[in-house]
PDB file of N, CA and C in Angstrom:
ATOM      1  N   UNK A   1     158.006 102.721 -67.835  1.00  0.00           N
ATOM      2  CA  UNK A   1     156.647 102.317 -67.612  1.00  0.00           C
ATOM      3  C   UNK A   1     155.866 102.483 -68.914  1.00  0.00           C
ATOM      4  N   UNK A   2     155.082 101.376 -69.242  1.00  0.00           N
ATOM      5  CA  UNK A   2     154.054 101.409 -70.395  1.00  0.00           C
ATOM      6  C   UNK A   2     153.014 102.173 -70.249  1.00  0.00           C
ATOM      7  N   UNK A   3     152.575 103.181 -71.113  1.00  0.00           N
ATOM      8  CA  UNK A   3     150.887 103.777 -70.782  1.00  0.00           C
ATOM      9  C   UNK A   3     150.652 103.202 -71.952  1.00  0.00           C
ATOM     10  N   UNK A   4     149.328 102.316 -71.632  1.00  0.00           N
ATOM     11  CA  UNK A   4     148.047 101.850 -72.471  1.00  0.00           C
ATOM     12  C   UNK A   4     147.183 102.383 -72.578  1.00  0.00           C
ATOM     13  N   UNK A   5     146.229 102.163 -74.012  1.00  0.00           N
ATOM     14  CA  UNK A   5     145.343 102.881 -74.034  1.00  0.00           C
ATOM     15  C   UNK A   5     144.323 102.354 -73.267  1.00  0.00           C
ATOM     16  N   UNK A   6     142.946 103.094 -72.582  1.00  0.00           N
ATOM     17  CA  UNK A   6     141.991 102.150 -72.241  1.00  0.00           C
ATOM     18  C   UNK A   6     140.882 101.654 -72.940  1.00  0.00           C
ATOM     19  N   UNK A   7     140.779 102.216 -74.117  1.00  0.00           N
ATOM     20  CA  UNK A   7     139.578 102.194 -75.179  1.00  0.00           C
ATOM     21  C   UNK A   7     140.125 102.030 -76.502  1.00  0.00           C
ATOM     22  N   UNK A   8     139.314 100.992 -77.325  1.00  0.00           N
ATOM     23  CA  UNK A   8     139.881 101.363 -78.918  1.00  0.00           C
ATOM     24  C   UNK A   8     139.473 102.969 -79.638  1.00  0.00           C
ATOM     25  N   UNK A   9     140.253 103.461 -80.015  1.00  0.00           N
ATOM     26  CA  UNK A   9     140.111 104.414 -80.771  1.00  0.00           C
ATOM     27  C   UNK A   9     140.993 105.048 -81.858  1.00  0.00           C
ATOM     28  N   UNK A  10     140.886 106.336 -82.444  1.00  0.00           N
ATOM     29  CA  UNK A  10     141.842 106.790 -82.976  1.00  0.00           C
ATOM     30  C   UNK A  10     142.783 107.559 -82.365  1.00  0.00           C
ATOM     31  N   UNK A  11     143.955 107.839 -82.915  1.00  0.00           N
ATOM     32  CA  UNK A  11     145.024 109.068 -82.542  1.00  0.00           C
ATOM     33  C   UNK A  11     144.706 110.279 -82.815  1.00  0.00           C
ATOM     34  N   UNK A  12     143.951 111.448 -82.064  1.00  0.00           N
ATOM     35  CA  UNK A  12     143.585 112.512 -82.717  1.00  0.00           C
ATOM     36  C   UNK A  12     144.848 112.993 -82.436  1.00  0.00           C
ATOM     37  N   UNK A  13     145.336 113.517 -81.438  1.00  0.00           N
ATOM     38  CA  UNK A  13     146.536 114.152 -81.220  1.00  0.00           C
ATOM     39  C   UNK A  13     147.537 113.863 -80.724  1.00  0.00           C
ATOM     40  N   UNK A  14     149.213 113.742 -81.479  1.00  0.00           N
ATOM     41  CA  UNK A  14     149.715 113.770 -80.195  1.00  0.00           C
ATOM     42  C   UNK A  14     150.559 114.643 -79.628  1.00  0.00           C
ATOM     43  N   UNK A  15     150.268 114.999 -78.002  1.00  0.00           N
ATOM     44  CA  UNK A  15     151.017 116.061 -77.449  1.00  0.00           C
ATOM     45  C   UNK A  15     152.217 116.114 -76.711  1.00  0.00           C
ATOM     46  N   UNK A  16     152.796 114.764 -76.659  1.00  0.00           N
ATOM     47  CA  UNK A  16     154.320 115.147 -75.903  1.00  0.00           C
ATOM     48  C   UNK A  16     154.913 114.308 -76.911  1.00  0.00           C
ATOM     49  N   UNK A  17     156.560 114.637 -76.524  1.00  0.00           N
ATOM     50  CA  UNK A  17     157.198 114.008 -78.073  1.00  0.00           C
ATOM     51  C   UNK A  17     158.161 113.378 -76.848  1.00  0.00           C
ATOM     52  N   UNK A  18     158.941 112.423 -77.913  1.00  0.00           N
ATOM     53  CA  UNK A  18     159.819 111.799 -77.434  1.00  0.00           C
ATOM     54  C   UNK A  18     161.126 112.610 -76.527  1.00  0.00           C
ATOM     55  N   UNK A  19     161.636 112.552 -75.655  1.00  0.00           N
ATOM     56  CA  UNK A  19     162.896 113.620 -74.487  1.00  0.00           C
ATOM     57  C   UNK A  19     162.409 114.257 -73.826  1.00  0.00           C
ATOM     58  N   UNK A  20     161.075 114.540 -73.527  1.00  0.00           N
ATOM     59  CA  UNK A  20     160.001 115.252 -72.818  1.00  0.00           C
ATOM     60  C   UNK A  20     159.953 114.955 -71.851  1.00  0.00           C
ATOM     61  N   UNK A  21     159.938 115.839 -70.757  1.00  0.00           N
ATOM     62  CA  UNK A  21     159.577 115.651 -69.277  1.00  0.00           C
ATOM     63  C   UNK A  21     158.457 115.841 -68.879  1.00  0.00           C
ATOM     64  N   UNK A  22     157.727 114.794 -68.363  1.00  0.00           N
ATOM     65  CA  UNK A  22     156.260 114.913 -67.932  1.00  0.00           C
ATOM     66  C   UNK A  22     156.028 114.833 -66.653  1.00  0.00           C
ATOM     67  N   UNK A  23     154.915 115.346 -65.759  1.00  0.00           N
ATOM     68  CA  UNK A  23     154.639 115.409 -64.822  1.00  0.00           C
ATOM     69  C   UNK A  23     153.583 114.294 -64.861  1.00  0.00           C
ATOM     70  N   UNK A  24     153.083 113.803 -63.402  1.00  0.00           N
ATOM     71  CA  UNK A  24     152.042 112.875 -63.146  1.00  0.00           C
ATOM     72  C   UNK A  24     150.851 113.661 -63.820  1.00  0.00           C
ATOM     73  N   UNK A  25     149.951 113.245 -64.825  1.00  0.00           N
ATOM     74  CA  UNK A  25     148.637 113.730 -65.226  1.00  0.00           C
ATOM     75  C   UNK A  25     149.210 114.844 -66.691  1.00  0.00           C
ATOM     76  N   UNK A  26     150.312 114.765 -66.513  1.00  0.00           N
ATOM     77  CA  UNK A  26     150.614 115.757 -68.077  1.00  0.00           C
ATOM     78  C   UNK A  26     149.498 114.690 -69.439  1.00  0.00           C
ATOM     79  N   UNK A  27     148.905 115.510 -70.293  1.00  0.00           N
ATOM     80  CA  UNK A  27     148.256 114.390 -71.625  1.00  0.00           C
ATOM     81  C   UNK A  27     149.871 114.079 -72.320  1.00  0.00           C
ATOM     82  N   UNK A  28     150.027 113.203 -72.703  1.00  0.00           N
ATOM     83  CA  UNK A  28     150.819 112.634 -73.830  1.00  0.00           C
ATOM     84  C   UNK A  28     149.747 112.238 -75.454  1.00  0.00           C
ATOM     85  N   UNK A  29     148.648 112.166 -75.340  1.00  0.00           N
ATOM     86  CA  UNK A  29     148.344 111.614 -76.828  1.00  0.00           C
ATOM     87  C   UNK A  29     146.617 111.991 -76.029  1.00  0.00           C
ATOM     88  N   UNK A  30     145.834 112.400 -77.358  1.00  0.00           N
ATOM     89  CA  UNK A  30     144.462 112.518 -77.423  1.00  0.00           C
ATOM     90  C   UNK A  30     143.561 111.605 -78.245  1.00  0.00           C
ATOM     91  N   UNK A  31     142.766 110.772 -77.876  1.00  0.00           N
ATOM     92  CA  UNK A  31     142.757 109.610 -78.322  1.00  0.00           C
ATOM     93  C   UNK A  31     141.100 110.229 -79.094  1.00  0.00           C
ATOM     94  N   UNK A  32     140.457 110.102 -79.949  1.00  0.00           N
ATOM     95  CA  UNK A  32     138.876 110.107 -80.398  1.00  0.00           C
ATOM     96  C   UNK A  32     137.988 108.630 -80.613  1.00  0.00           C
ATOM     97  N   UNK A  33     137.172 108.931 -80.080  1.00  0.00           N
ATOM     98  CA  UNK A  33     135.834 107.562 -80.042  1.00  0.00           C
ATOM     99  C   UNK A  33     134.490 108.102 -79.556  1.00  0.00           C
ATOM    100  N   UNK A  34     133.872 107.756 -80.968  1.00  0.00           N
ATOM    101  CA  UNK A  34     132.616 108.011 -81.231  1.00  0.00           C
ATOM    102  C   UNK A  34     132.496 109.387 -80.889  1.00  0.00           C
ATOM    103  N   UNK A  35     133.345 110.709 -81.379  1.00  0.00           N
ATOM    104  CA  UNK A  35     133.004 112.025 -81.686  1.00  0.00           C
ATOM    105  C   UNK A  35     133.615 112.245 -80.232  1.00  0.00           C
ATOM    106  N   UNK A  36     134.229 111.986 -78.960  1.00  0.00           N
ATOM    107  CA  UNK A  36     135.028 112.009 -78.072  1.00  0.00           C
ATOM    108  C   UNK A  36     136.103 111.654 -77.956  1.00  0.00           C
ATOM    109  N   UNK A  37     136.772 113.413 -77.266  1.00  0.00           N
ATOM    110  CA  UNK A  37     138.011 112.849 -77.193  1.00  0.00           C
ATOM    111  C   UNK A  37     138.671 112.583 -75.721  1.00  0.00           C
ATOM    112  N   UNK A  38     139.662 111.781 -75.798  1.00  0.00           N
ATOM    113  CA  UNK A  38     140.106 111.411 -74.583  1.00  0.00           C
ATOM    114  C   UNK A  38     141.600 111.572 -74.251  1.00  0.00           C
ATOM    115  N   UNK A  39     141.337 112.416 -72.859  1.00  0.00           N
ATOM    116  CA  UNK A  39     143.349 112.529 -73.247  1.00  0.00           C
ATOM    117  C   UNK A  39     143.721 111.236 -72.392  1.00  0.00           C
ATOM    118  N   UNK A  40     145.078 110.790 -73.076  1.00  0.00           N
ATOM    119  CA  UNK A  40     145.517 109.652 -71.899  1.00  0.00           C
ATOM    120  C   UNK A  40     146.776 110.425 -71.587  1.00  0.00           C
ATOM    121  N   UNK A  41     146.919 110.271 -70.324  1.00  0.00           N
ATOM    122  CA  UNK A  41     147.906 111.018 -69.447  1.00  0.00           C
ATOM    123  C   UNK A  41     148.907 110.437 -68.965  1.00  0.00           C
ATOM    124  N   UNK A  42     149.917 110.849 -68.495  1.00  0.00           N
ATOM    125  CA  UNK A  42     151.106 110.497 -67.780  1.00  0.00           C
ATOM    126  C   UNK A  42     150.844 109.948 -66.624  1.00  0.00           C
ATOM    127  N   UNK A  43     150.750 108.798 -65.998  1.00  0.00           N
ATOM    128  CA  UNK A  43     150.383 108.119 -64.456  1.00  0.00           C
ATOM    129  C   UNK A  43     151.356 108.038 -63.728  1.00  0.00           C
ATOM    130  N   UNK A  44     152.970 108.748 -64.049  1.00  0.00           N
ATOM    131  CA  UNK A  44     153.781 108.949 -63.024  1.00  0.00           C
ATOM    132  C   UNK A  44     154.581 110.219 -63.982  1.00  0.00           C
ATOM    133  N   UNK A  45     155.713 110.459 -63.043  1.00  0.00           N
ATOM    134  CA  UNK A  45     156.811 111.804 -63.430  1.00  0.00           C
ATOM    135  C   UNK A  45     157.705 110.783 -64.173  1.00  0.00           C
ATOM    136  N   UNK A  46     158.025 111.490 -65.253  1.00  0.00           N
ATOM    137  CA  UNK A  46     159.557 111.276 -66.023  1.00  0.00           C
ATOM    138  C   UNK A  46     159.580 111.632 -67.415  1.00  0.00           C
ATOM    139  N   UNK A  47     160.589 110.359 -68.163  1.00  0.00           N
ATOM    140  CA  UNK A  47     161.122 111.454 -69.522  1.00  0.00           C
ATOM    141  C   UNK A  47     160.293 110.512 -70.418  1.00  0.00           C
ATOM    142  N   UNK A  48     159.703 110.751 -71.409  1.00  0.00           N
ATOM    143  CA  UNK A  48     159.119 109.946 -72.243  1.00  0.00           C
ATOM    144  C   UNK A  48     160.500 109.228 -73.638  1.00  0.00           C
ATOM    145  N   UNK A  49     160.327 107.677 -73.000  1.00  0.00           N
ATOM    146  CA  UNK A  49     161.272 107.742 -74.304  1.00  0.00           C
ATOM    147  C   UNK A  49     161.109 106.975 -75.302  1.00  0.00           C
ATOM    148  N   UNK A  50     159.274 106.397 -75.380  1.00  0.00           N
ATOM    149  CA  UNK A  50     159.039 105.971 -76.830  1.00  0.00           C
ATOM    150  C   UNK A  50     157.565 106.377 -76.985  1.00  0.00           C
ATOM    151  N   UNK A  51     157.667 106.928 -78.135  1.00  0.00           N
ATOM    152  CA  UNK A  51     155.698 107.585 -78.790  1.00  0.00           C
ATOM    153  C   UNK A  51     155.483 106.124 -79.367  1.00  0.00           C
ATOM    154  N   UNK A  52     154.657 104.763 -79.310  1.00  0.00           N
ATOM    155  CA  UNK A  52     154.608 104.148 -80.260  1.00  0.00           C
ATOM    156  C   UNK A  52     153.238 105.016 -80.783  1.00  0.00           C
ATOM    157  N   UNK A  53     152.831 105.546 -81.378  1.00  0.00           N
ATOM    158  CA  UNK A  53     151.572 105.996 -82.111  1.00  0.00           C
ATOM    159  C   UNK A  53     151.754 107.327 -82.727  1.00  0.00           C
ATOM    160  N   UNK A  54     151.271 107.498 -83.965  1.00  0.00           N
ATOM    161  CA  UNK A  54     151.242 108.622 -84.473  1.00  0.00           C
ATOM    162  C   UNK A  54     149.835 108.982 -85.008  1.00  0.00           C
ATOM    163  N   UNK A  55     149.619 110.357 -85.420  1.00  0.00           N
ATOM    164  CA  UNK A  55     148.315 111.156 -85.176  1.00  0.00           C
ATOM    165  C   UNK A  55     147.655 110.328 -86.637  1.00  0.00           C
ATOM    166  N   UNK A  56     145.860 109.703 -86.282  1.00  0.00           N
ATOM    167  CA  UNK A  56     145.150 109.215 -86.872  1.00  0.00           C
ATOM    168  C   UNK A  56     145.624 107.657 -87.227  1.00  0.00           C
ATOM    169  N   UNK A  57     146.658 106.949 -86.249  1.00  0.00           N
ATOM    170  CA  UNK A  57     147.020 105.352 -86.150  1.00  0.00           C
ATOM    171  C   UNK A  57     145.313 105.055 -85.488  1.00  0.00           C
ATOM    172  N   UNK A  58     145.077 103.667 -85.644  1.00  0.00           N
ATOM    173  CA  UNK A  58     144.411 102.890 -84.910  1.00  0.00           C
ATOM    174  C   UNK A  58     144.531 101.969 -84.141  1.00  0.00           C
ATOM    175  N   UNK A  59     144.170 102.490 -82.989  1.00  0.00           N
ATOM    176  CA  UNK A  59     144.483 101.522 -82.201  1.00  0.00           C
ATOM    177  C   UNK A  59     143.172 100.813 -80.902  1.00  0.00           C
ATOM    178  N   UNK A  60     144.025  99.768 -80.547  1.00  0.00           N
ATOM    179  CA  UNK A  60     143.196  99.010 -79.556  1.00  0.00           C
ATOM    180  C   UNK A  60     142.958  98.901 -78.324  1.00  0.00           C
ATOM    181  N   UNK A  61     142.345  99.146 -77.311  1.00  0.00           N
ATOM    182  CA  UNK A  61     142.352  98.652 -75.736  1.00  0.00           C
ATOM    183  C   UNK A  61     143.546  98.062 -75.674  1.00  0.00           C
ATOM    184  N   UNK A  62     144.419  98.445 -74.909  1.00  0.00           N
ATOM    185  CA  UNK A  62     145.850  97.368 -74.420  1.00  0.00           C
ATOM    186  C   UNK A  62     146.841  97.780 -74.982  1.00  0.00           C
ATOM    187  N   UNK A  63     146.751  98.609 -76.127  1.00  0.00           N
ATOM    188  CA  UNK A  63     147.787  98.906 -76.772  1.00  0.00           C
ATOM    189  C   UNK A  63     148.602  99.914 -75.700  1.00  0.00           C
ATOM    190  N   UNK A  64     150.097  99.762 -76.272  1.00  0.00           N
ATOM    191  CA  UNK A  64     151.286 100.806 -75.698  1.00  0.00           C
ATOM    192  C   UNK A  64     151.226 102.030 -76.243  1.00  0.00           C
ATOM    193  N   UNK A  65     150.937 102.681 -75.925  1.00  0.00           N
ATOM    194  CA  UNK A  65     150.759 104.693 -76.698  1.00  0.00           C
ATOM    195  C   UNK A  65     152.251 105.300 -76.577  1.00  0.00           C
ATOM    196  N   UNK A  66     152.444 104.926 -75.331  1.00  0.00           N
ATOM    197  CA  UNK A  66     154.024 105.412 -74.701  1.00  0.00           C
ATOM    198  C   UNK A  66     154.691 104.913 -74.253  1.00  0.00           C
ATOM    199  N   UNK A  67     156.184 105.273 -73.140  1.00  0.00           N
ATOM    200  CA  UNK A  67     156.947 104.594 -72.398  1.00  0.00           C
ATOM    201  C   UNK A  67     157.382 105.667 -71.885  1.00  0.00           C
ATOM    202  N   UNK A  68     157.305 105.665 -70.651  1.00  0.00           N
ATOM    203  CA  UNK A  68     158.276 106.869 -69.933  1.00  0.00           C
ATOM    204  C   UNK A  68     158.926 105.942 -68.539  1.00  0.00           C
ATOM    205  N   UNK A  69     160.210 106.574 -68.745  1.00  0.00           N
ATOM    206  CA  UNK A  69     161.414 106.784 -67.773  1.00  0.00           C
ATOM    207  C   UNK A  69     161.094 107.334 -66.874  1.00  0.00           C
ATOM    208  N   UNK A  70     161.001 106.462 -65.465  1.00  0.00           N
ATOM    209  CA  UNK A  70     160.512 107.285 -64.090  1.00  0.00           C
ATOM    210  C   UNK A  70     161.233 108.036 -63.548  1.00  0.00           C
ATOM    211  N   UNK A  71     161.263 109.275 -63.131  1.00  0.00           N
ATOM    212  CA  UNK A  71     162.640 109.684 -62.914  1.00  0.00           C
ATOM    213  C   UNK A  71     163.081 109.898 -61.313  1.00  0.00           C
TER     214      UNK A  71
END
């Protein structure tokens, strides 16, 4: 499954790495816009098995942040 971002912003952080097991609502990446930050989260359980973004990329509404393996 793809997680998109919902807002353009930057990559402030990112917190799960690629082989990672996430729970529904775990953050994977902390996104900043306009002095806010935003975590975008895991919207189901599984293994994450692509980061496309790394910390301070720019990115857009729509973009792919992640991919996780439902498990």
């Amino acid at each position: 499954m793809e997680v998109r971002a919902e807002l353009t912003a930057t990559v402030w952080k990112v917190v799960a790495e690629v082989g990672a097991t996430v729970a529904e609502g775990d953050e994977l990446v902390i996104l900043e816009s306009m002095k806010m930050e935003i975590p975008v989260v895991a919207p189901v359980p599984g293994t994450v098995s692509e980061m496309r973004v790394a910390e301070e990329d720019r990115i857009s509404e729509g973009d792919v942040v992640a991919v996780i393996d439902v498990s």
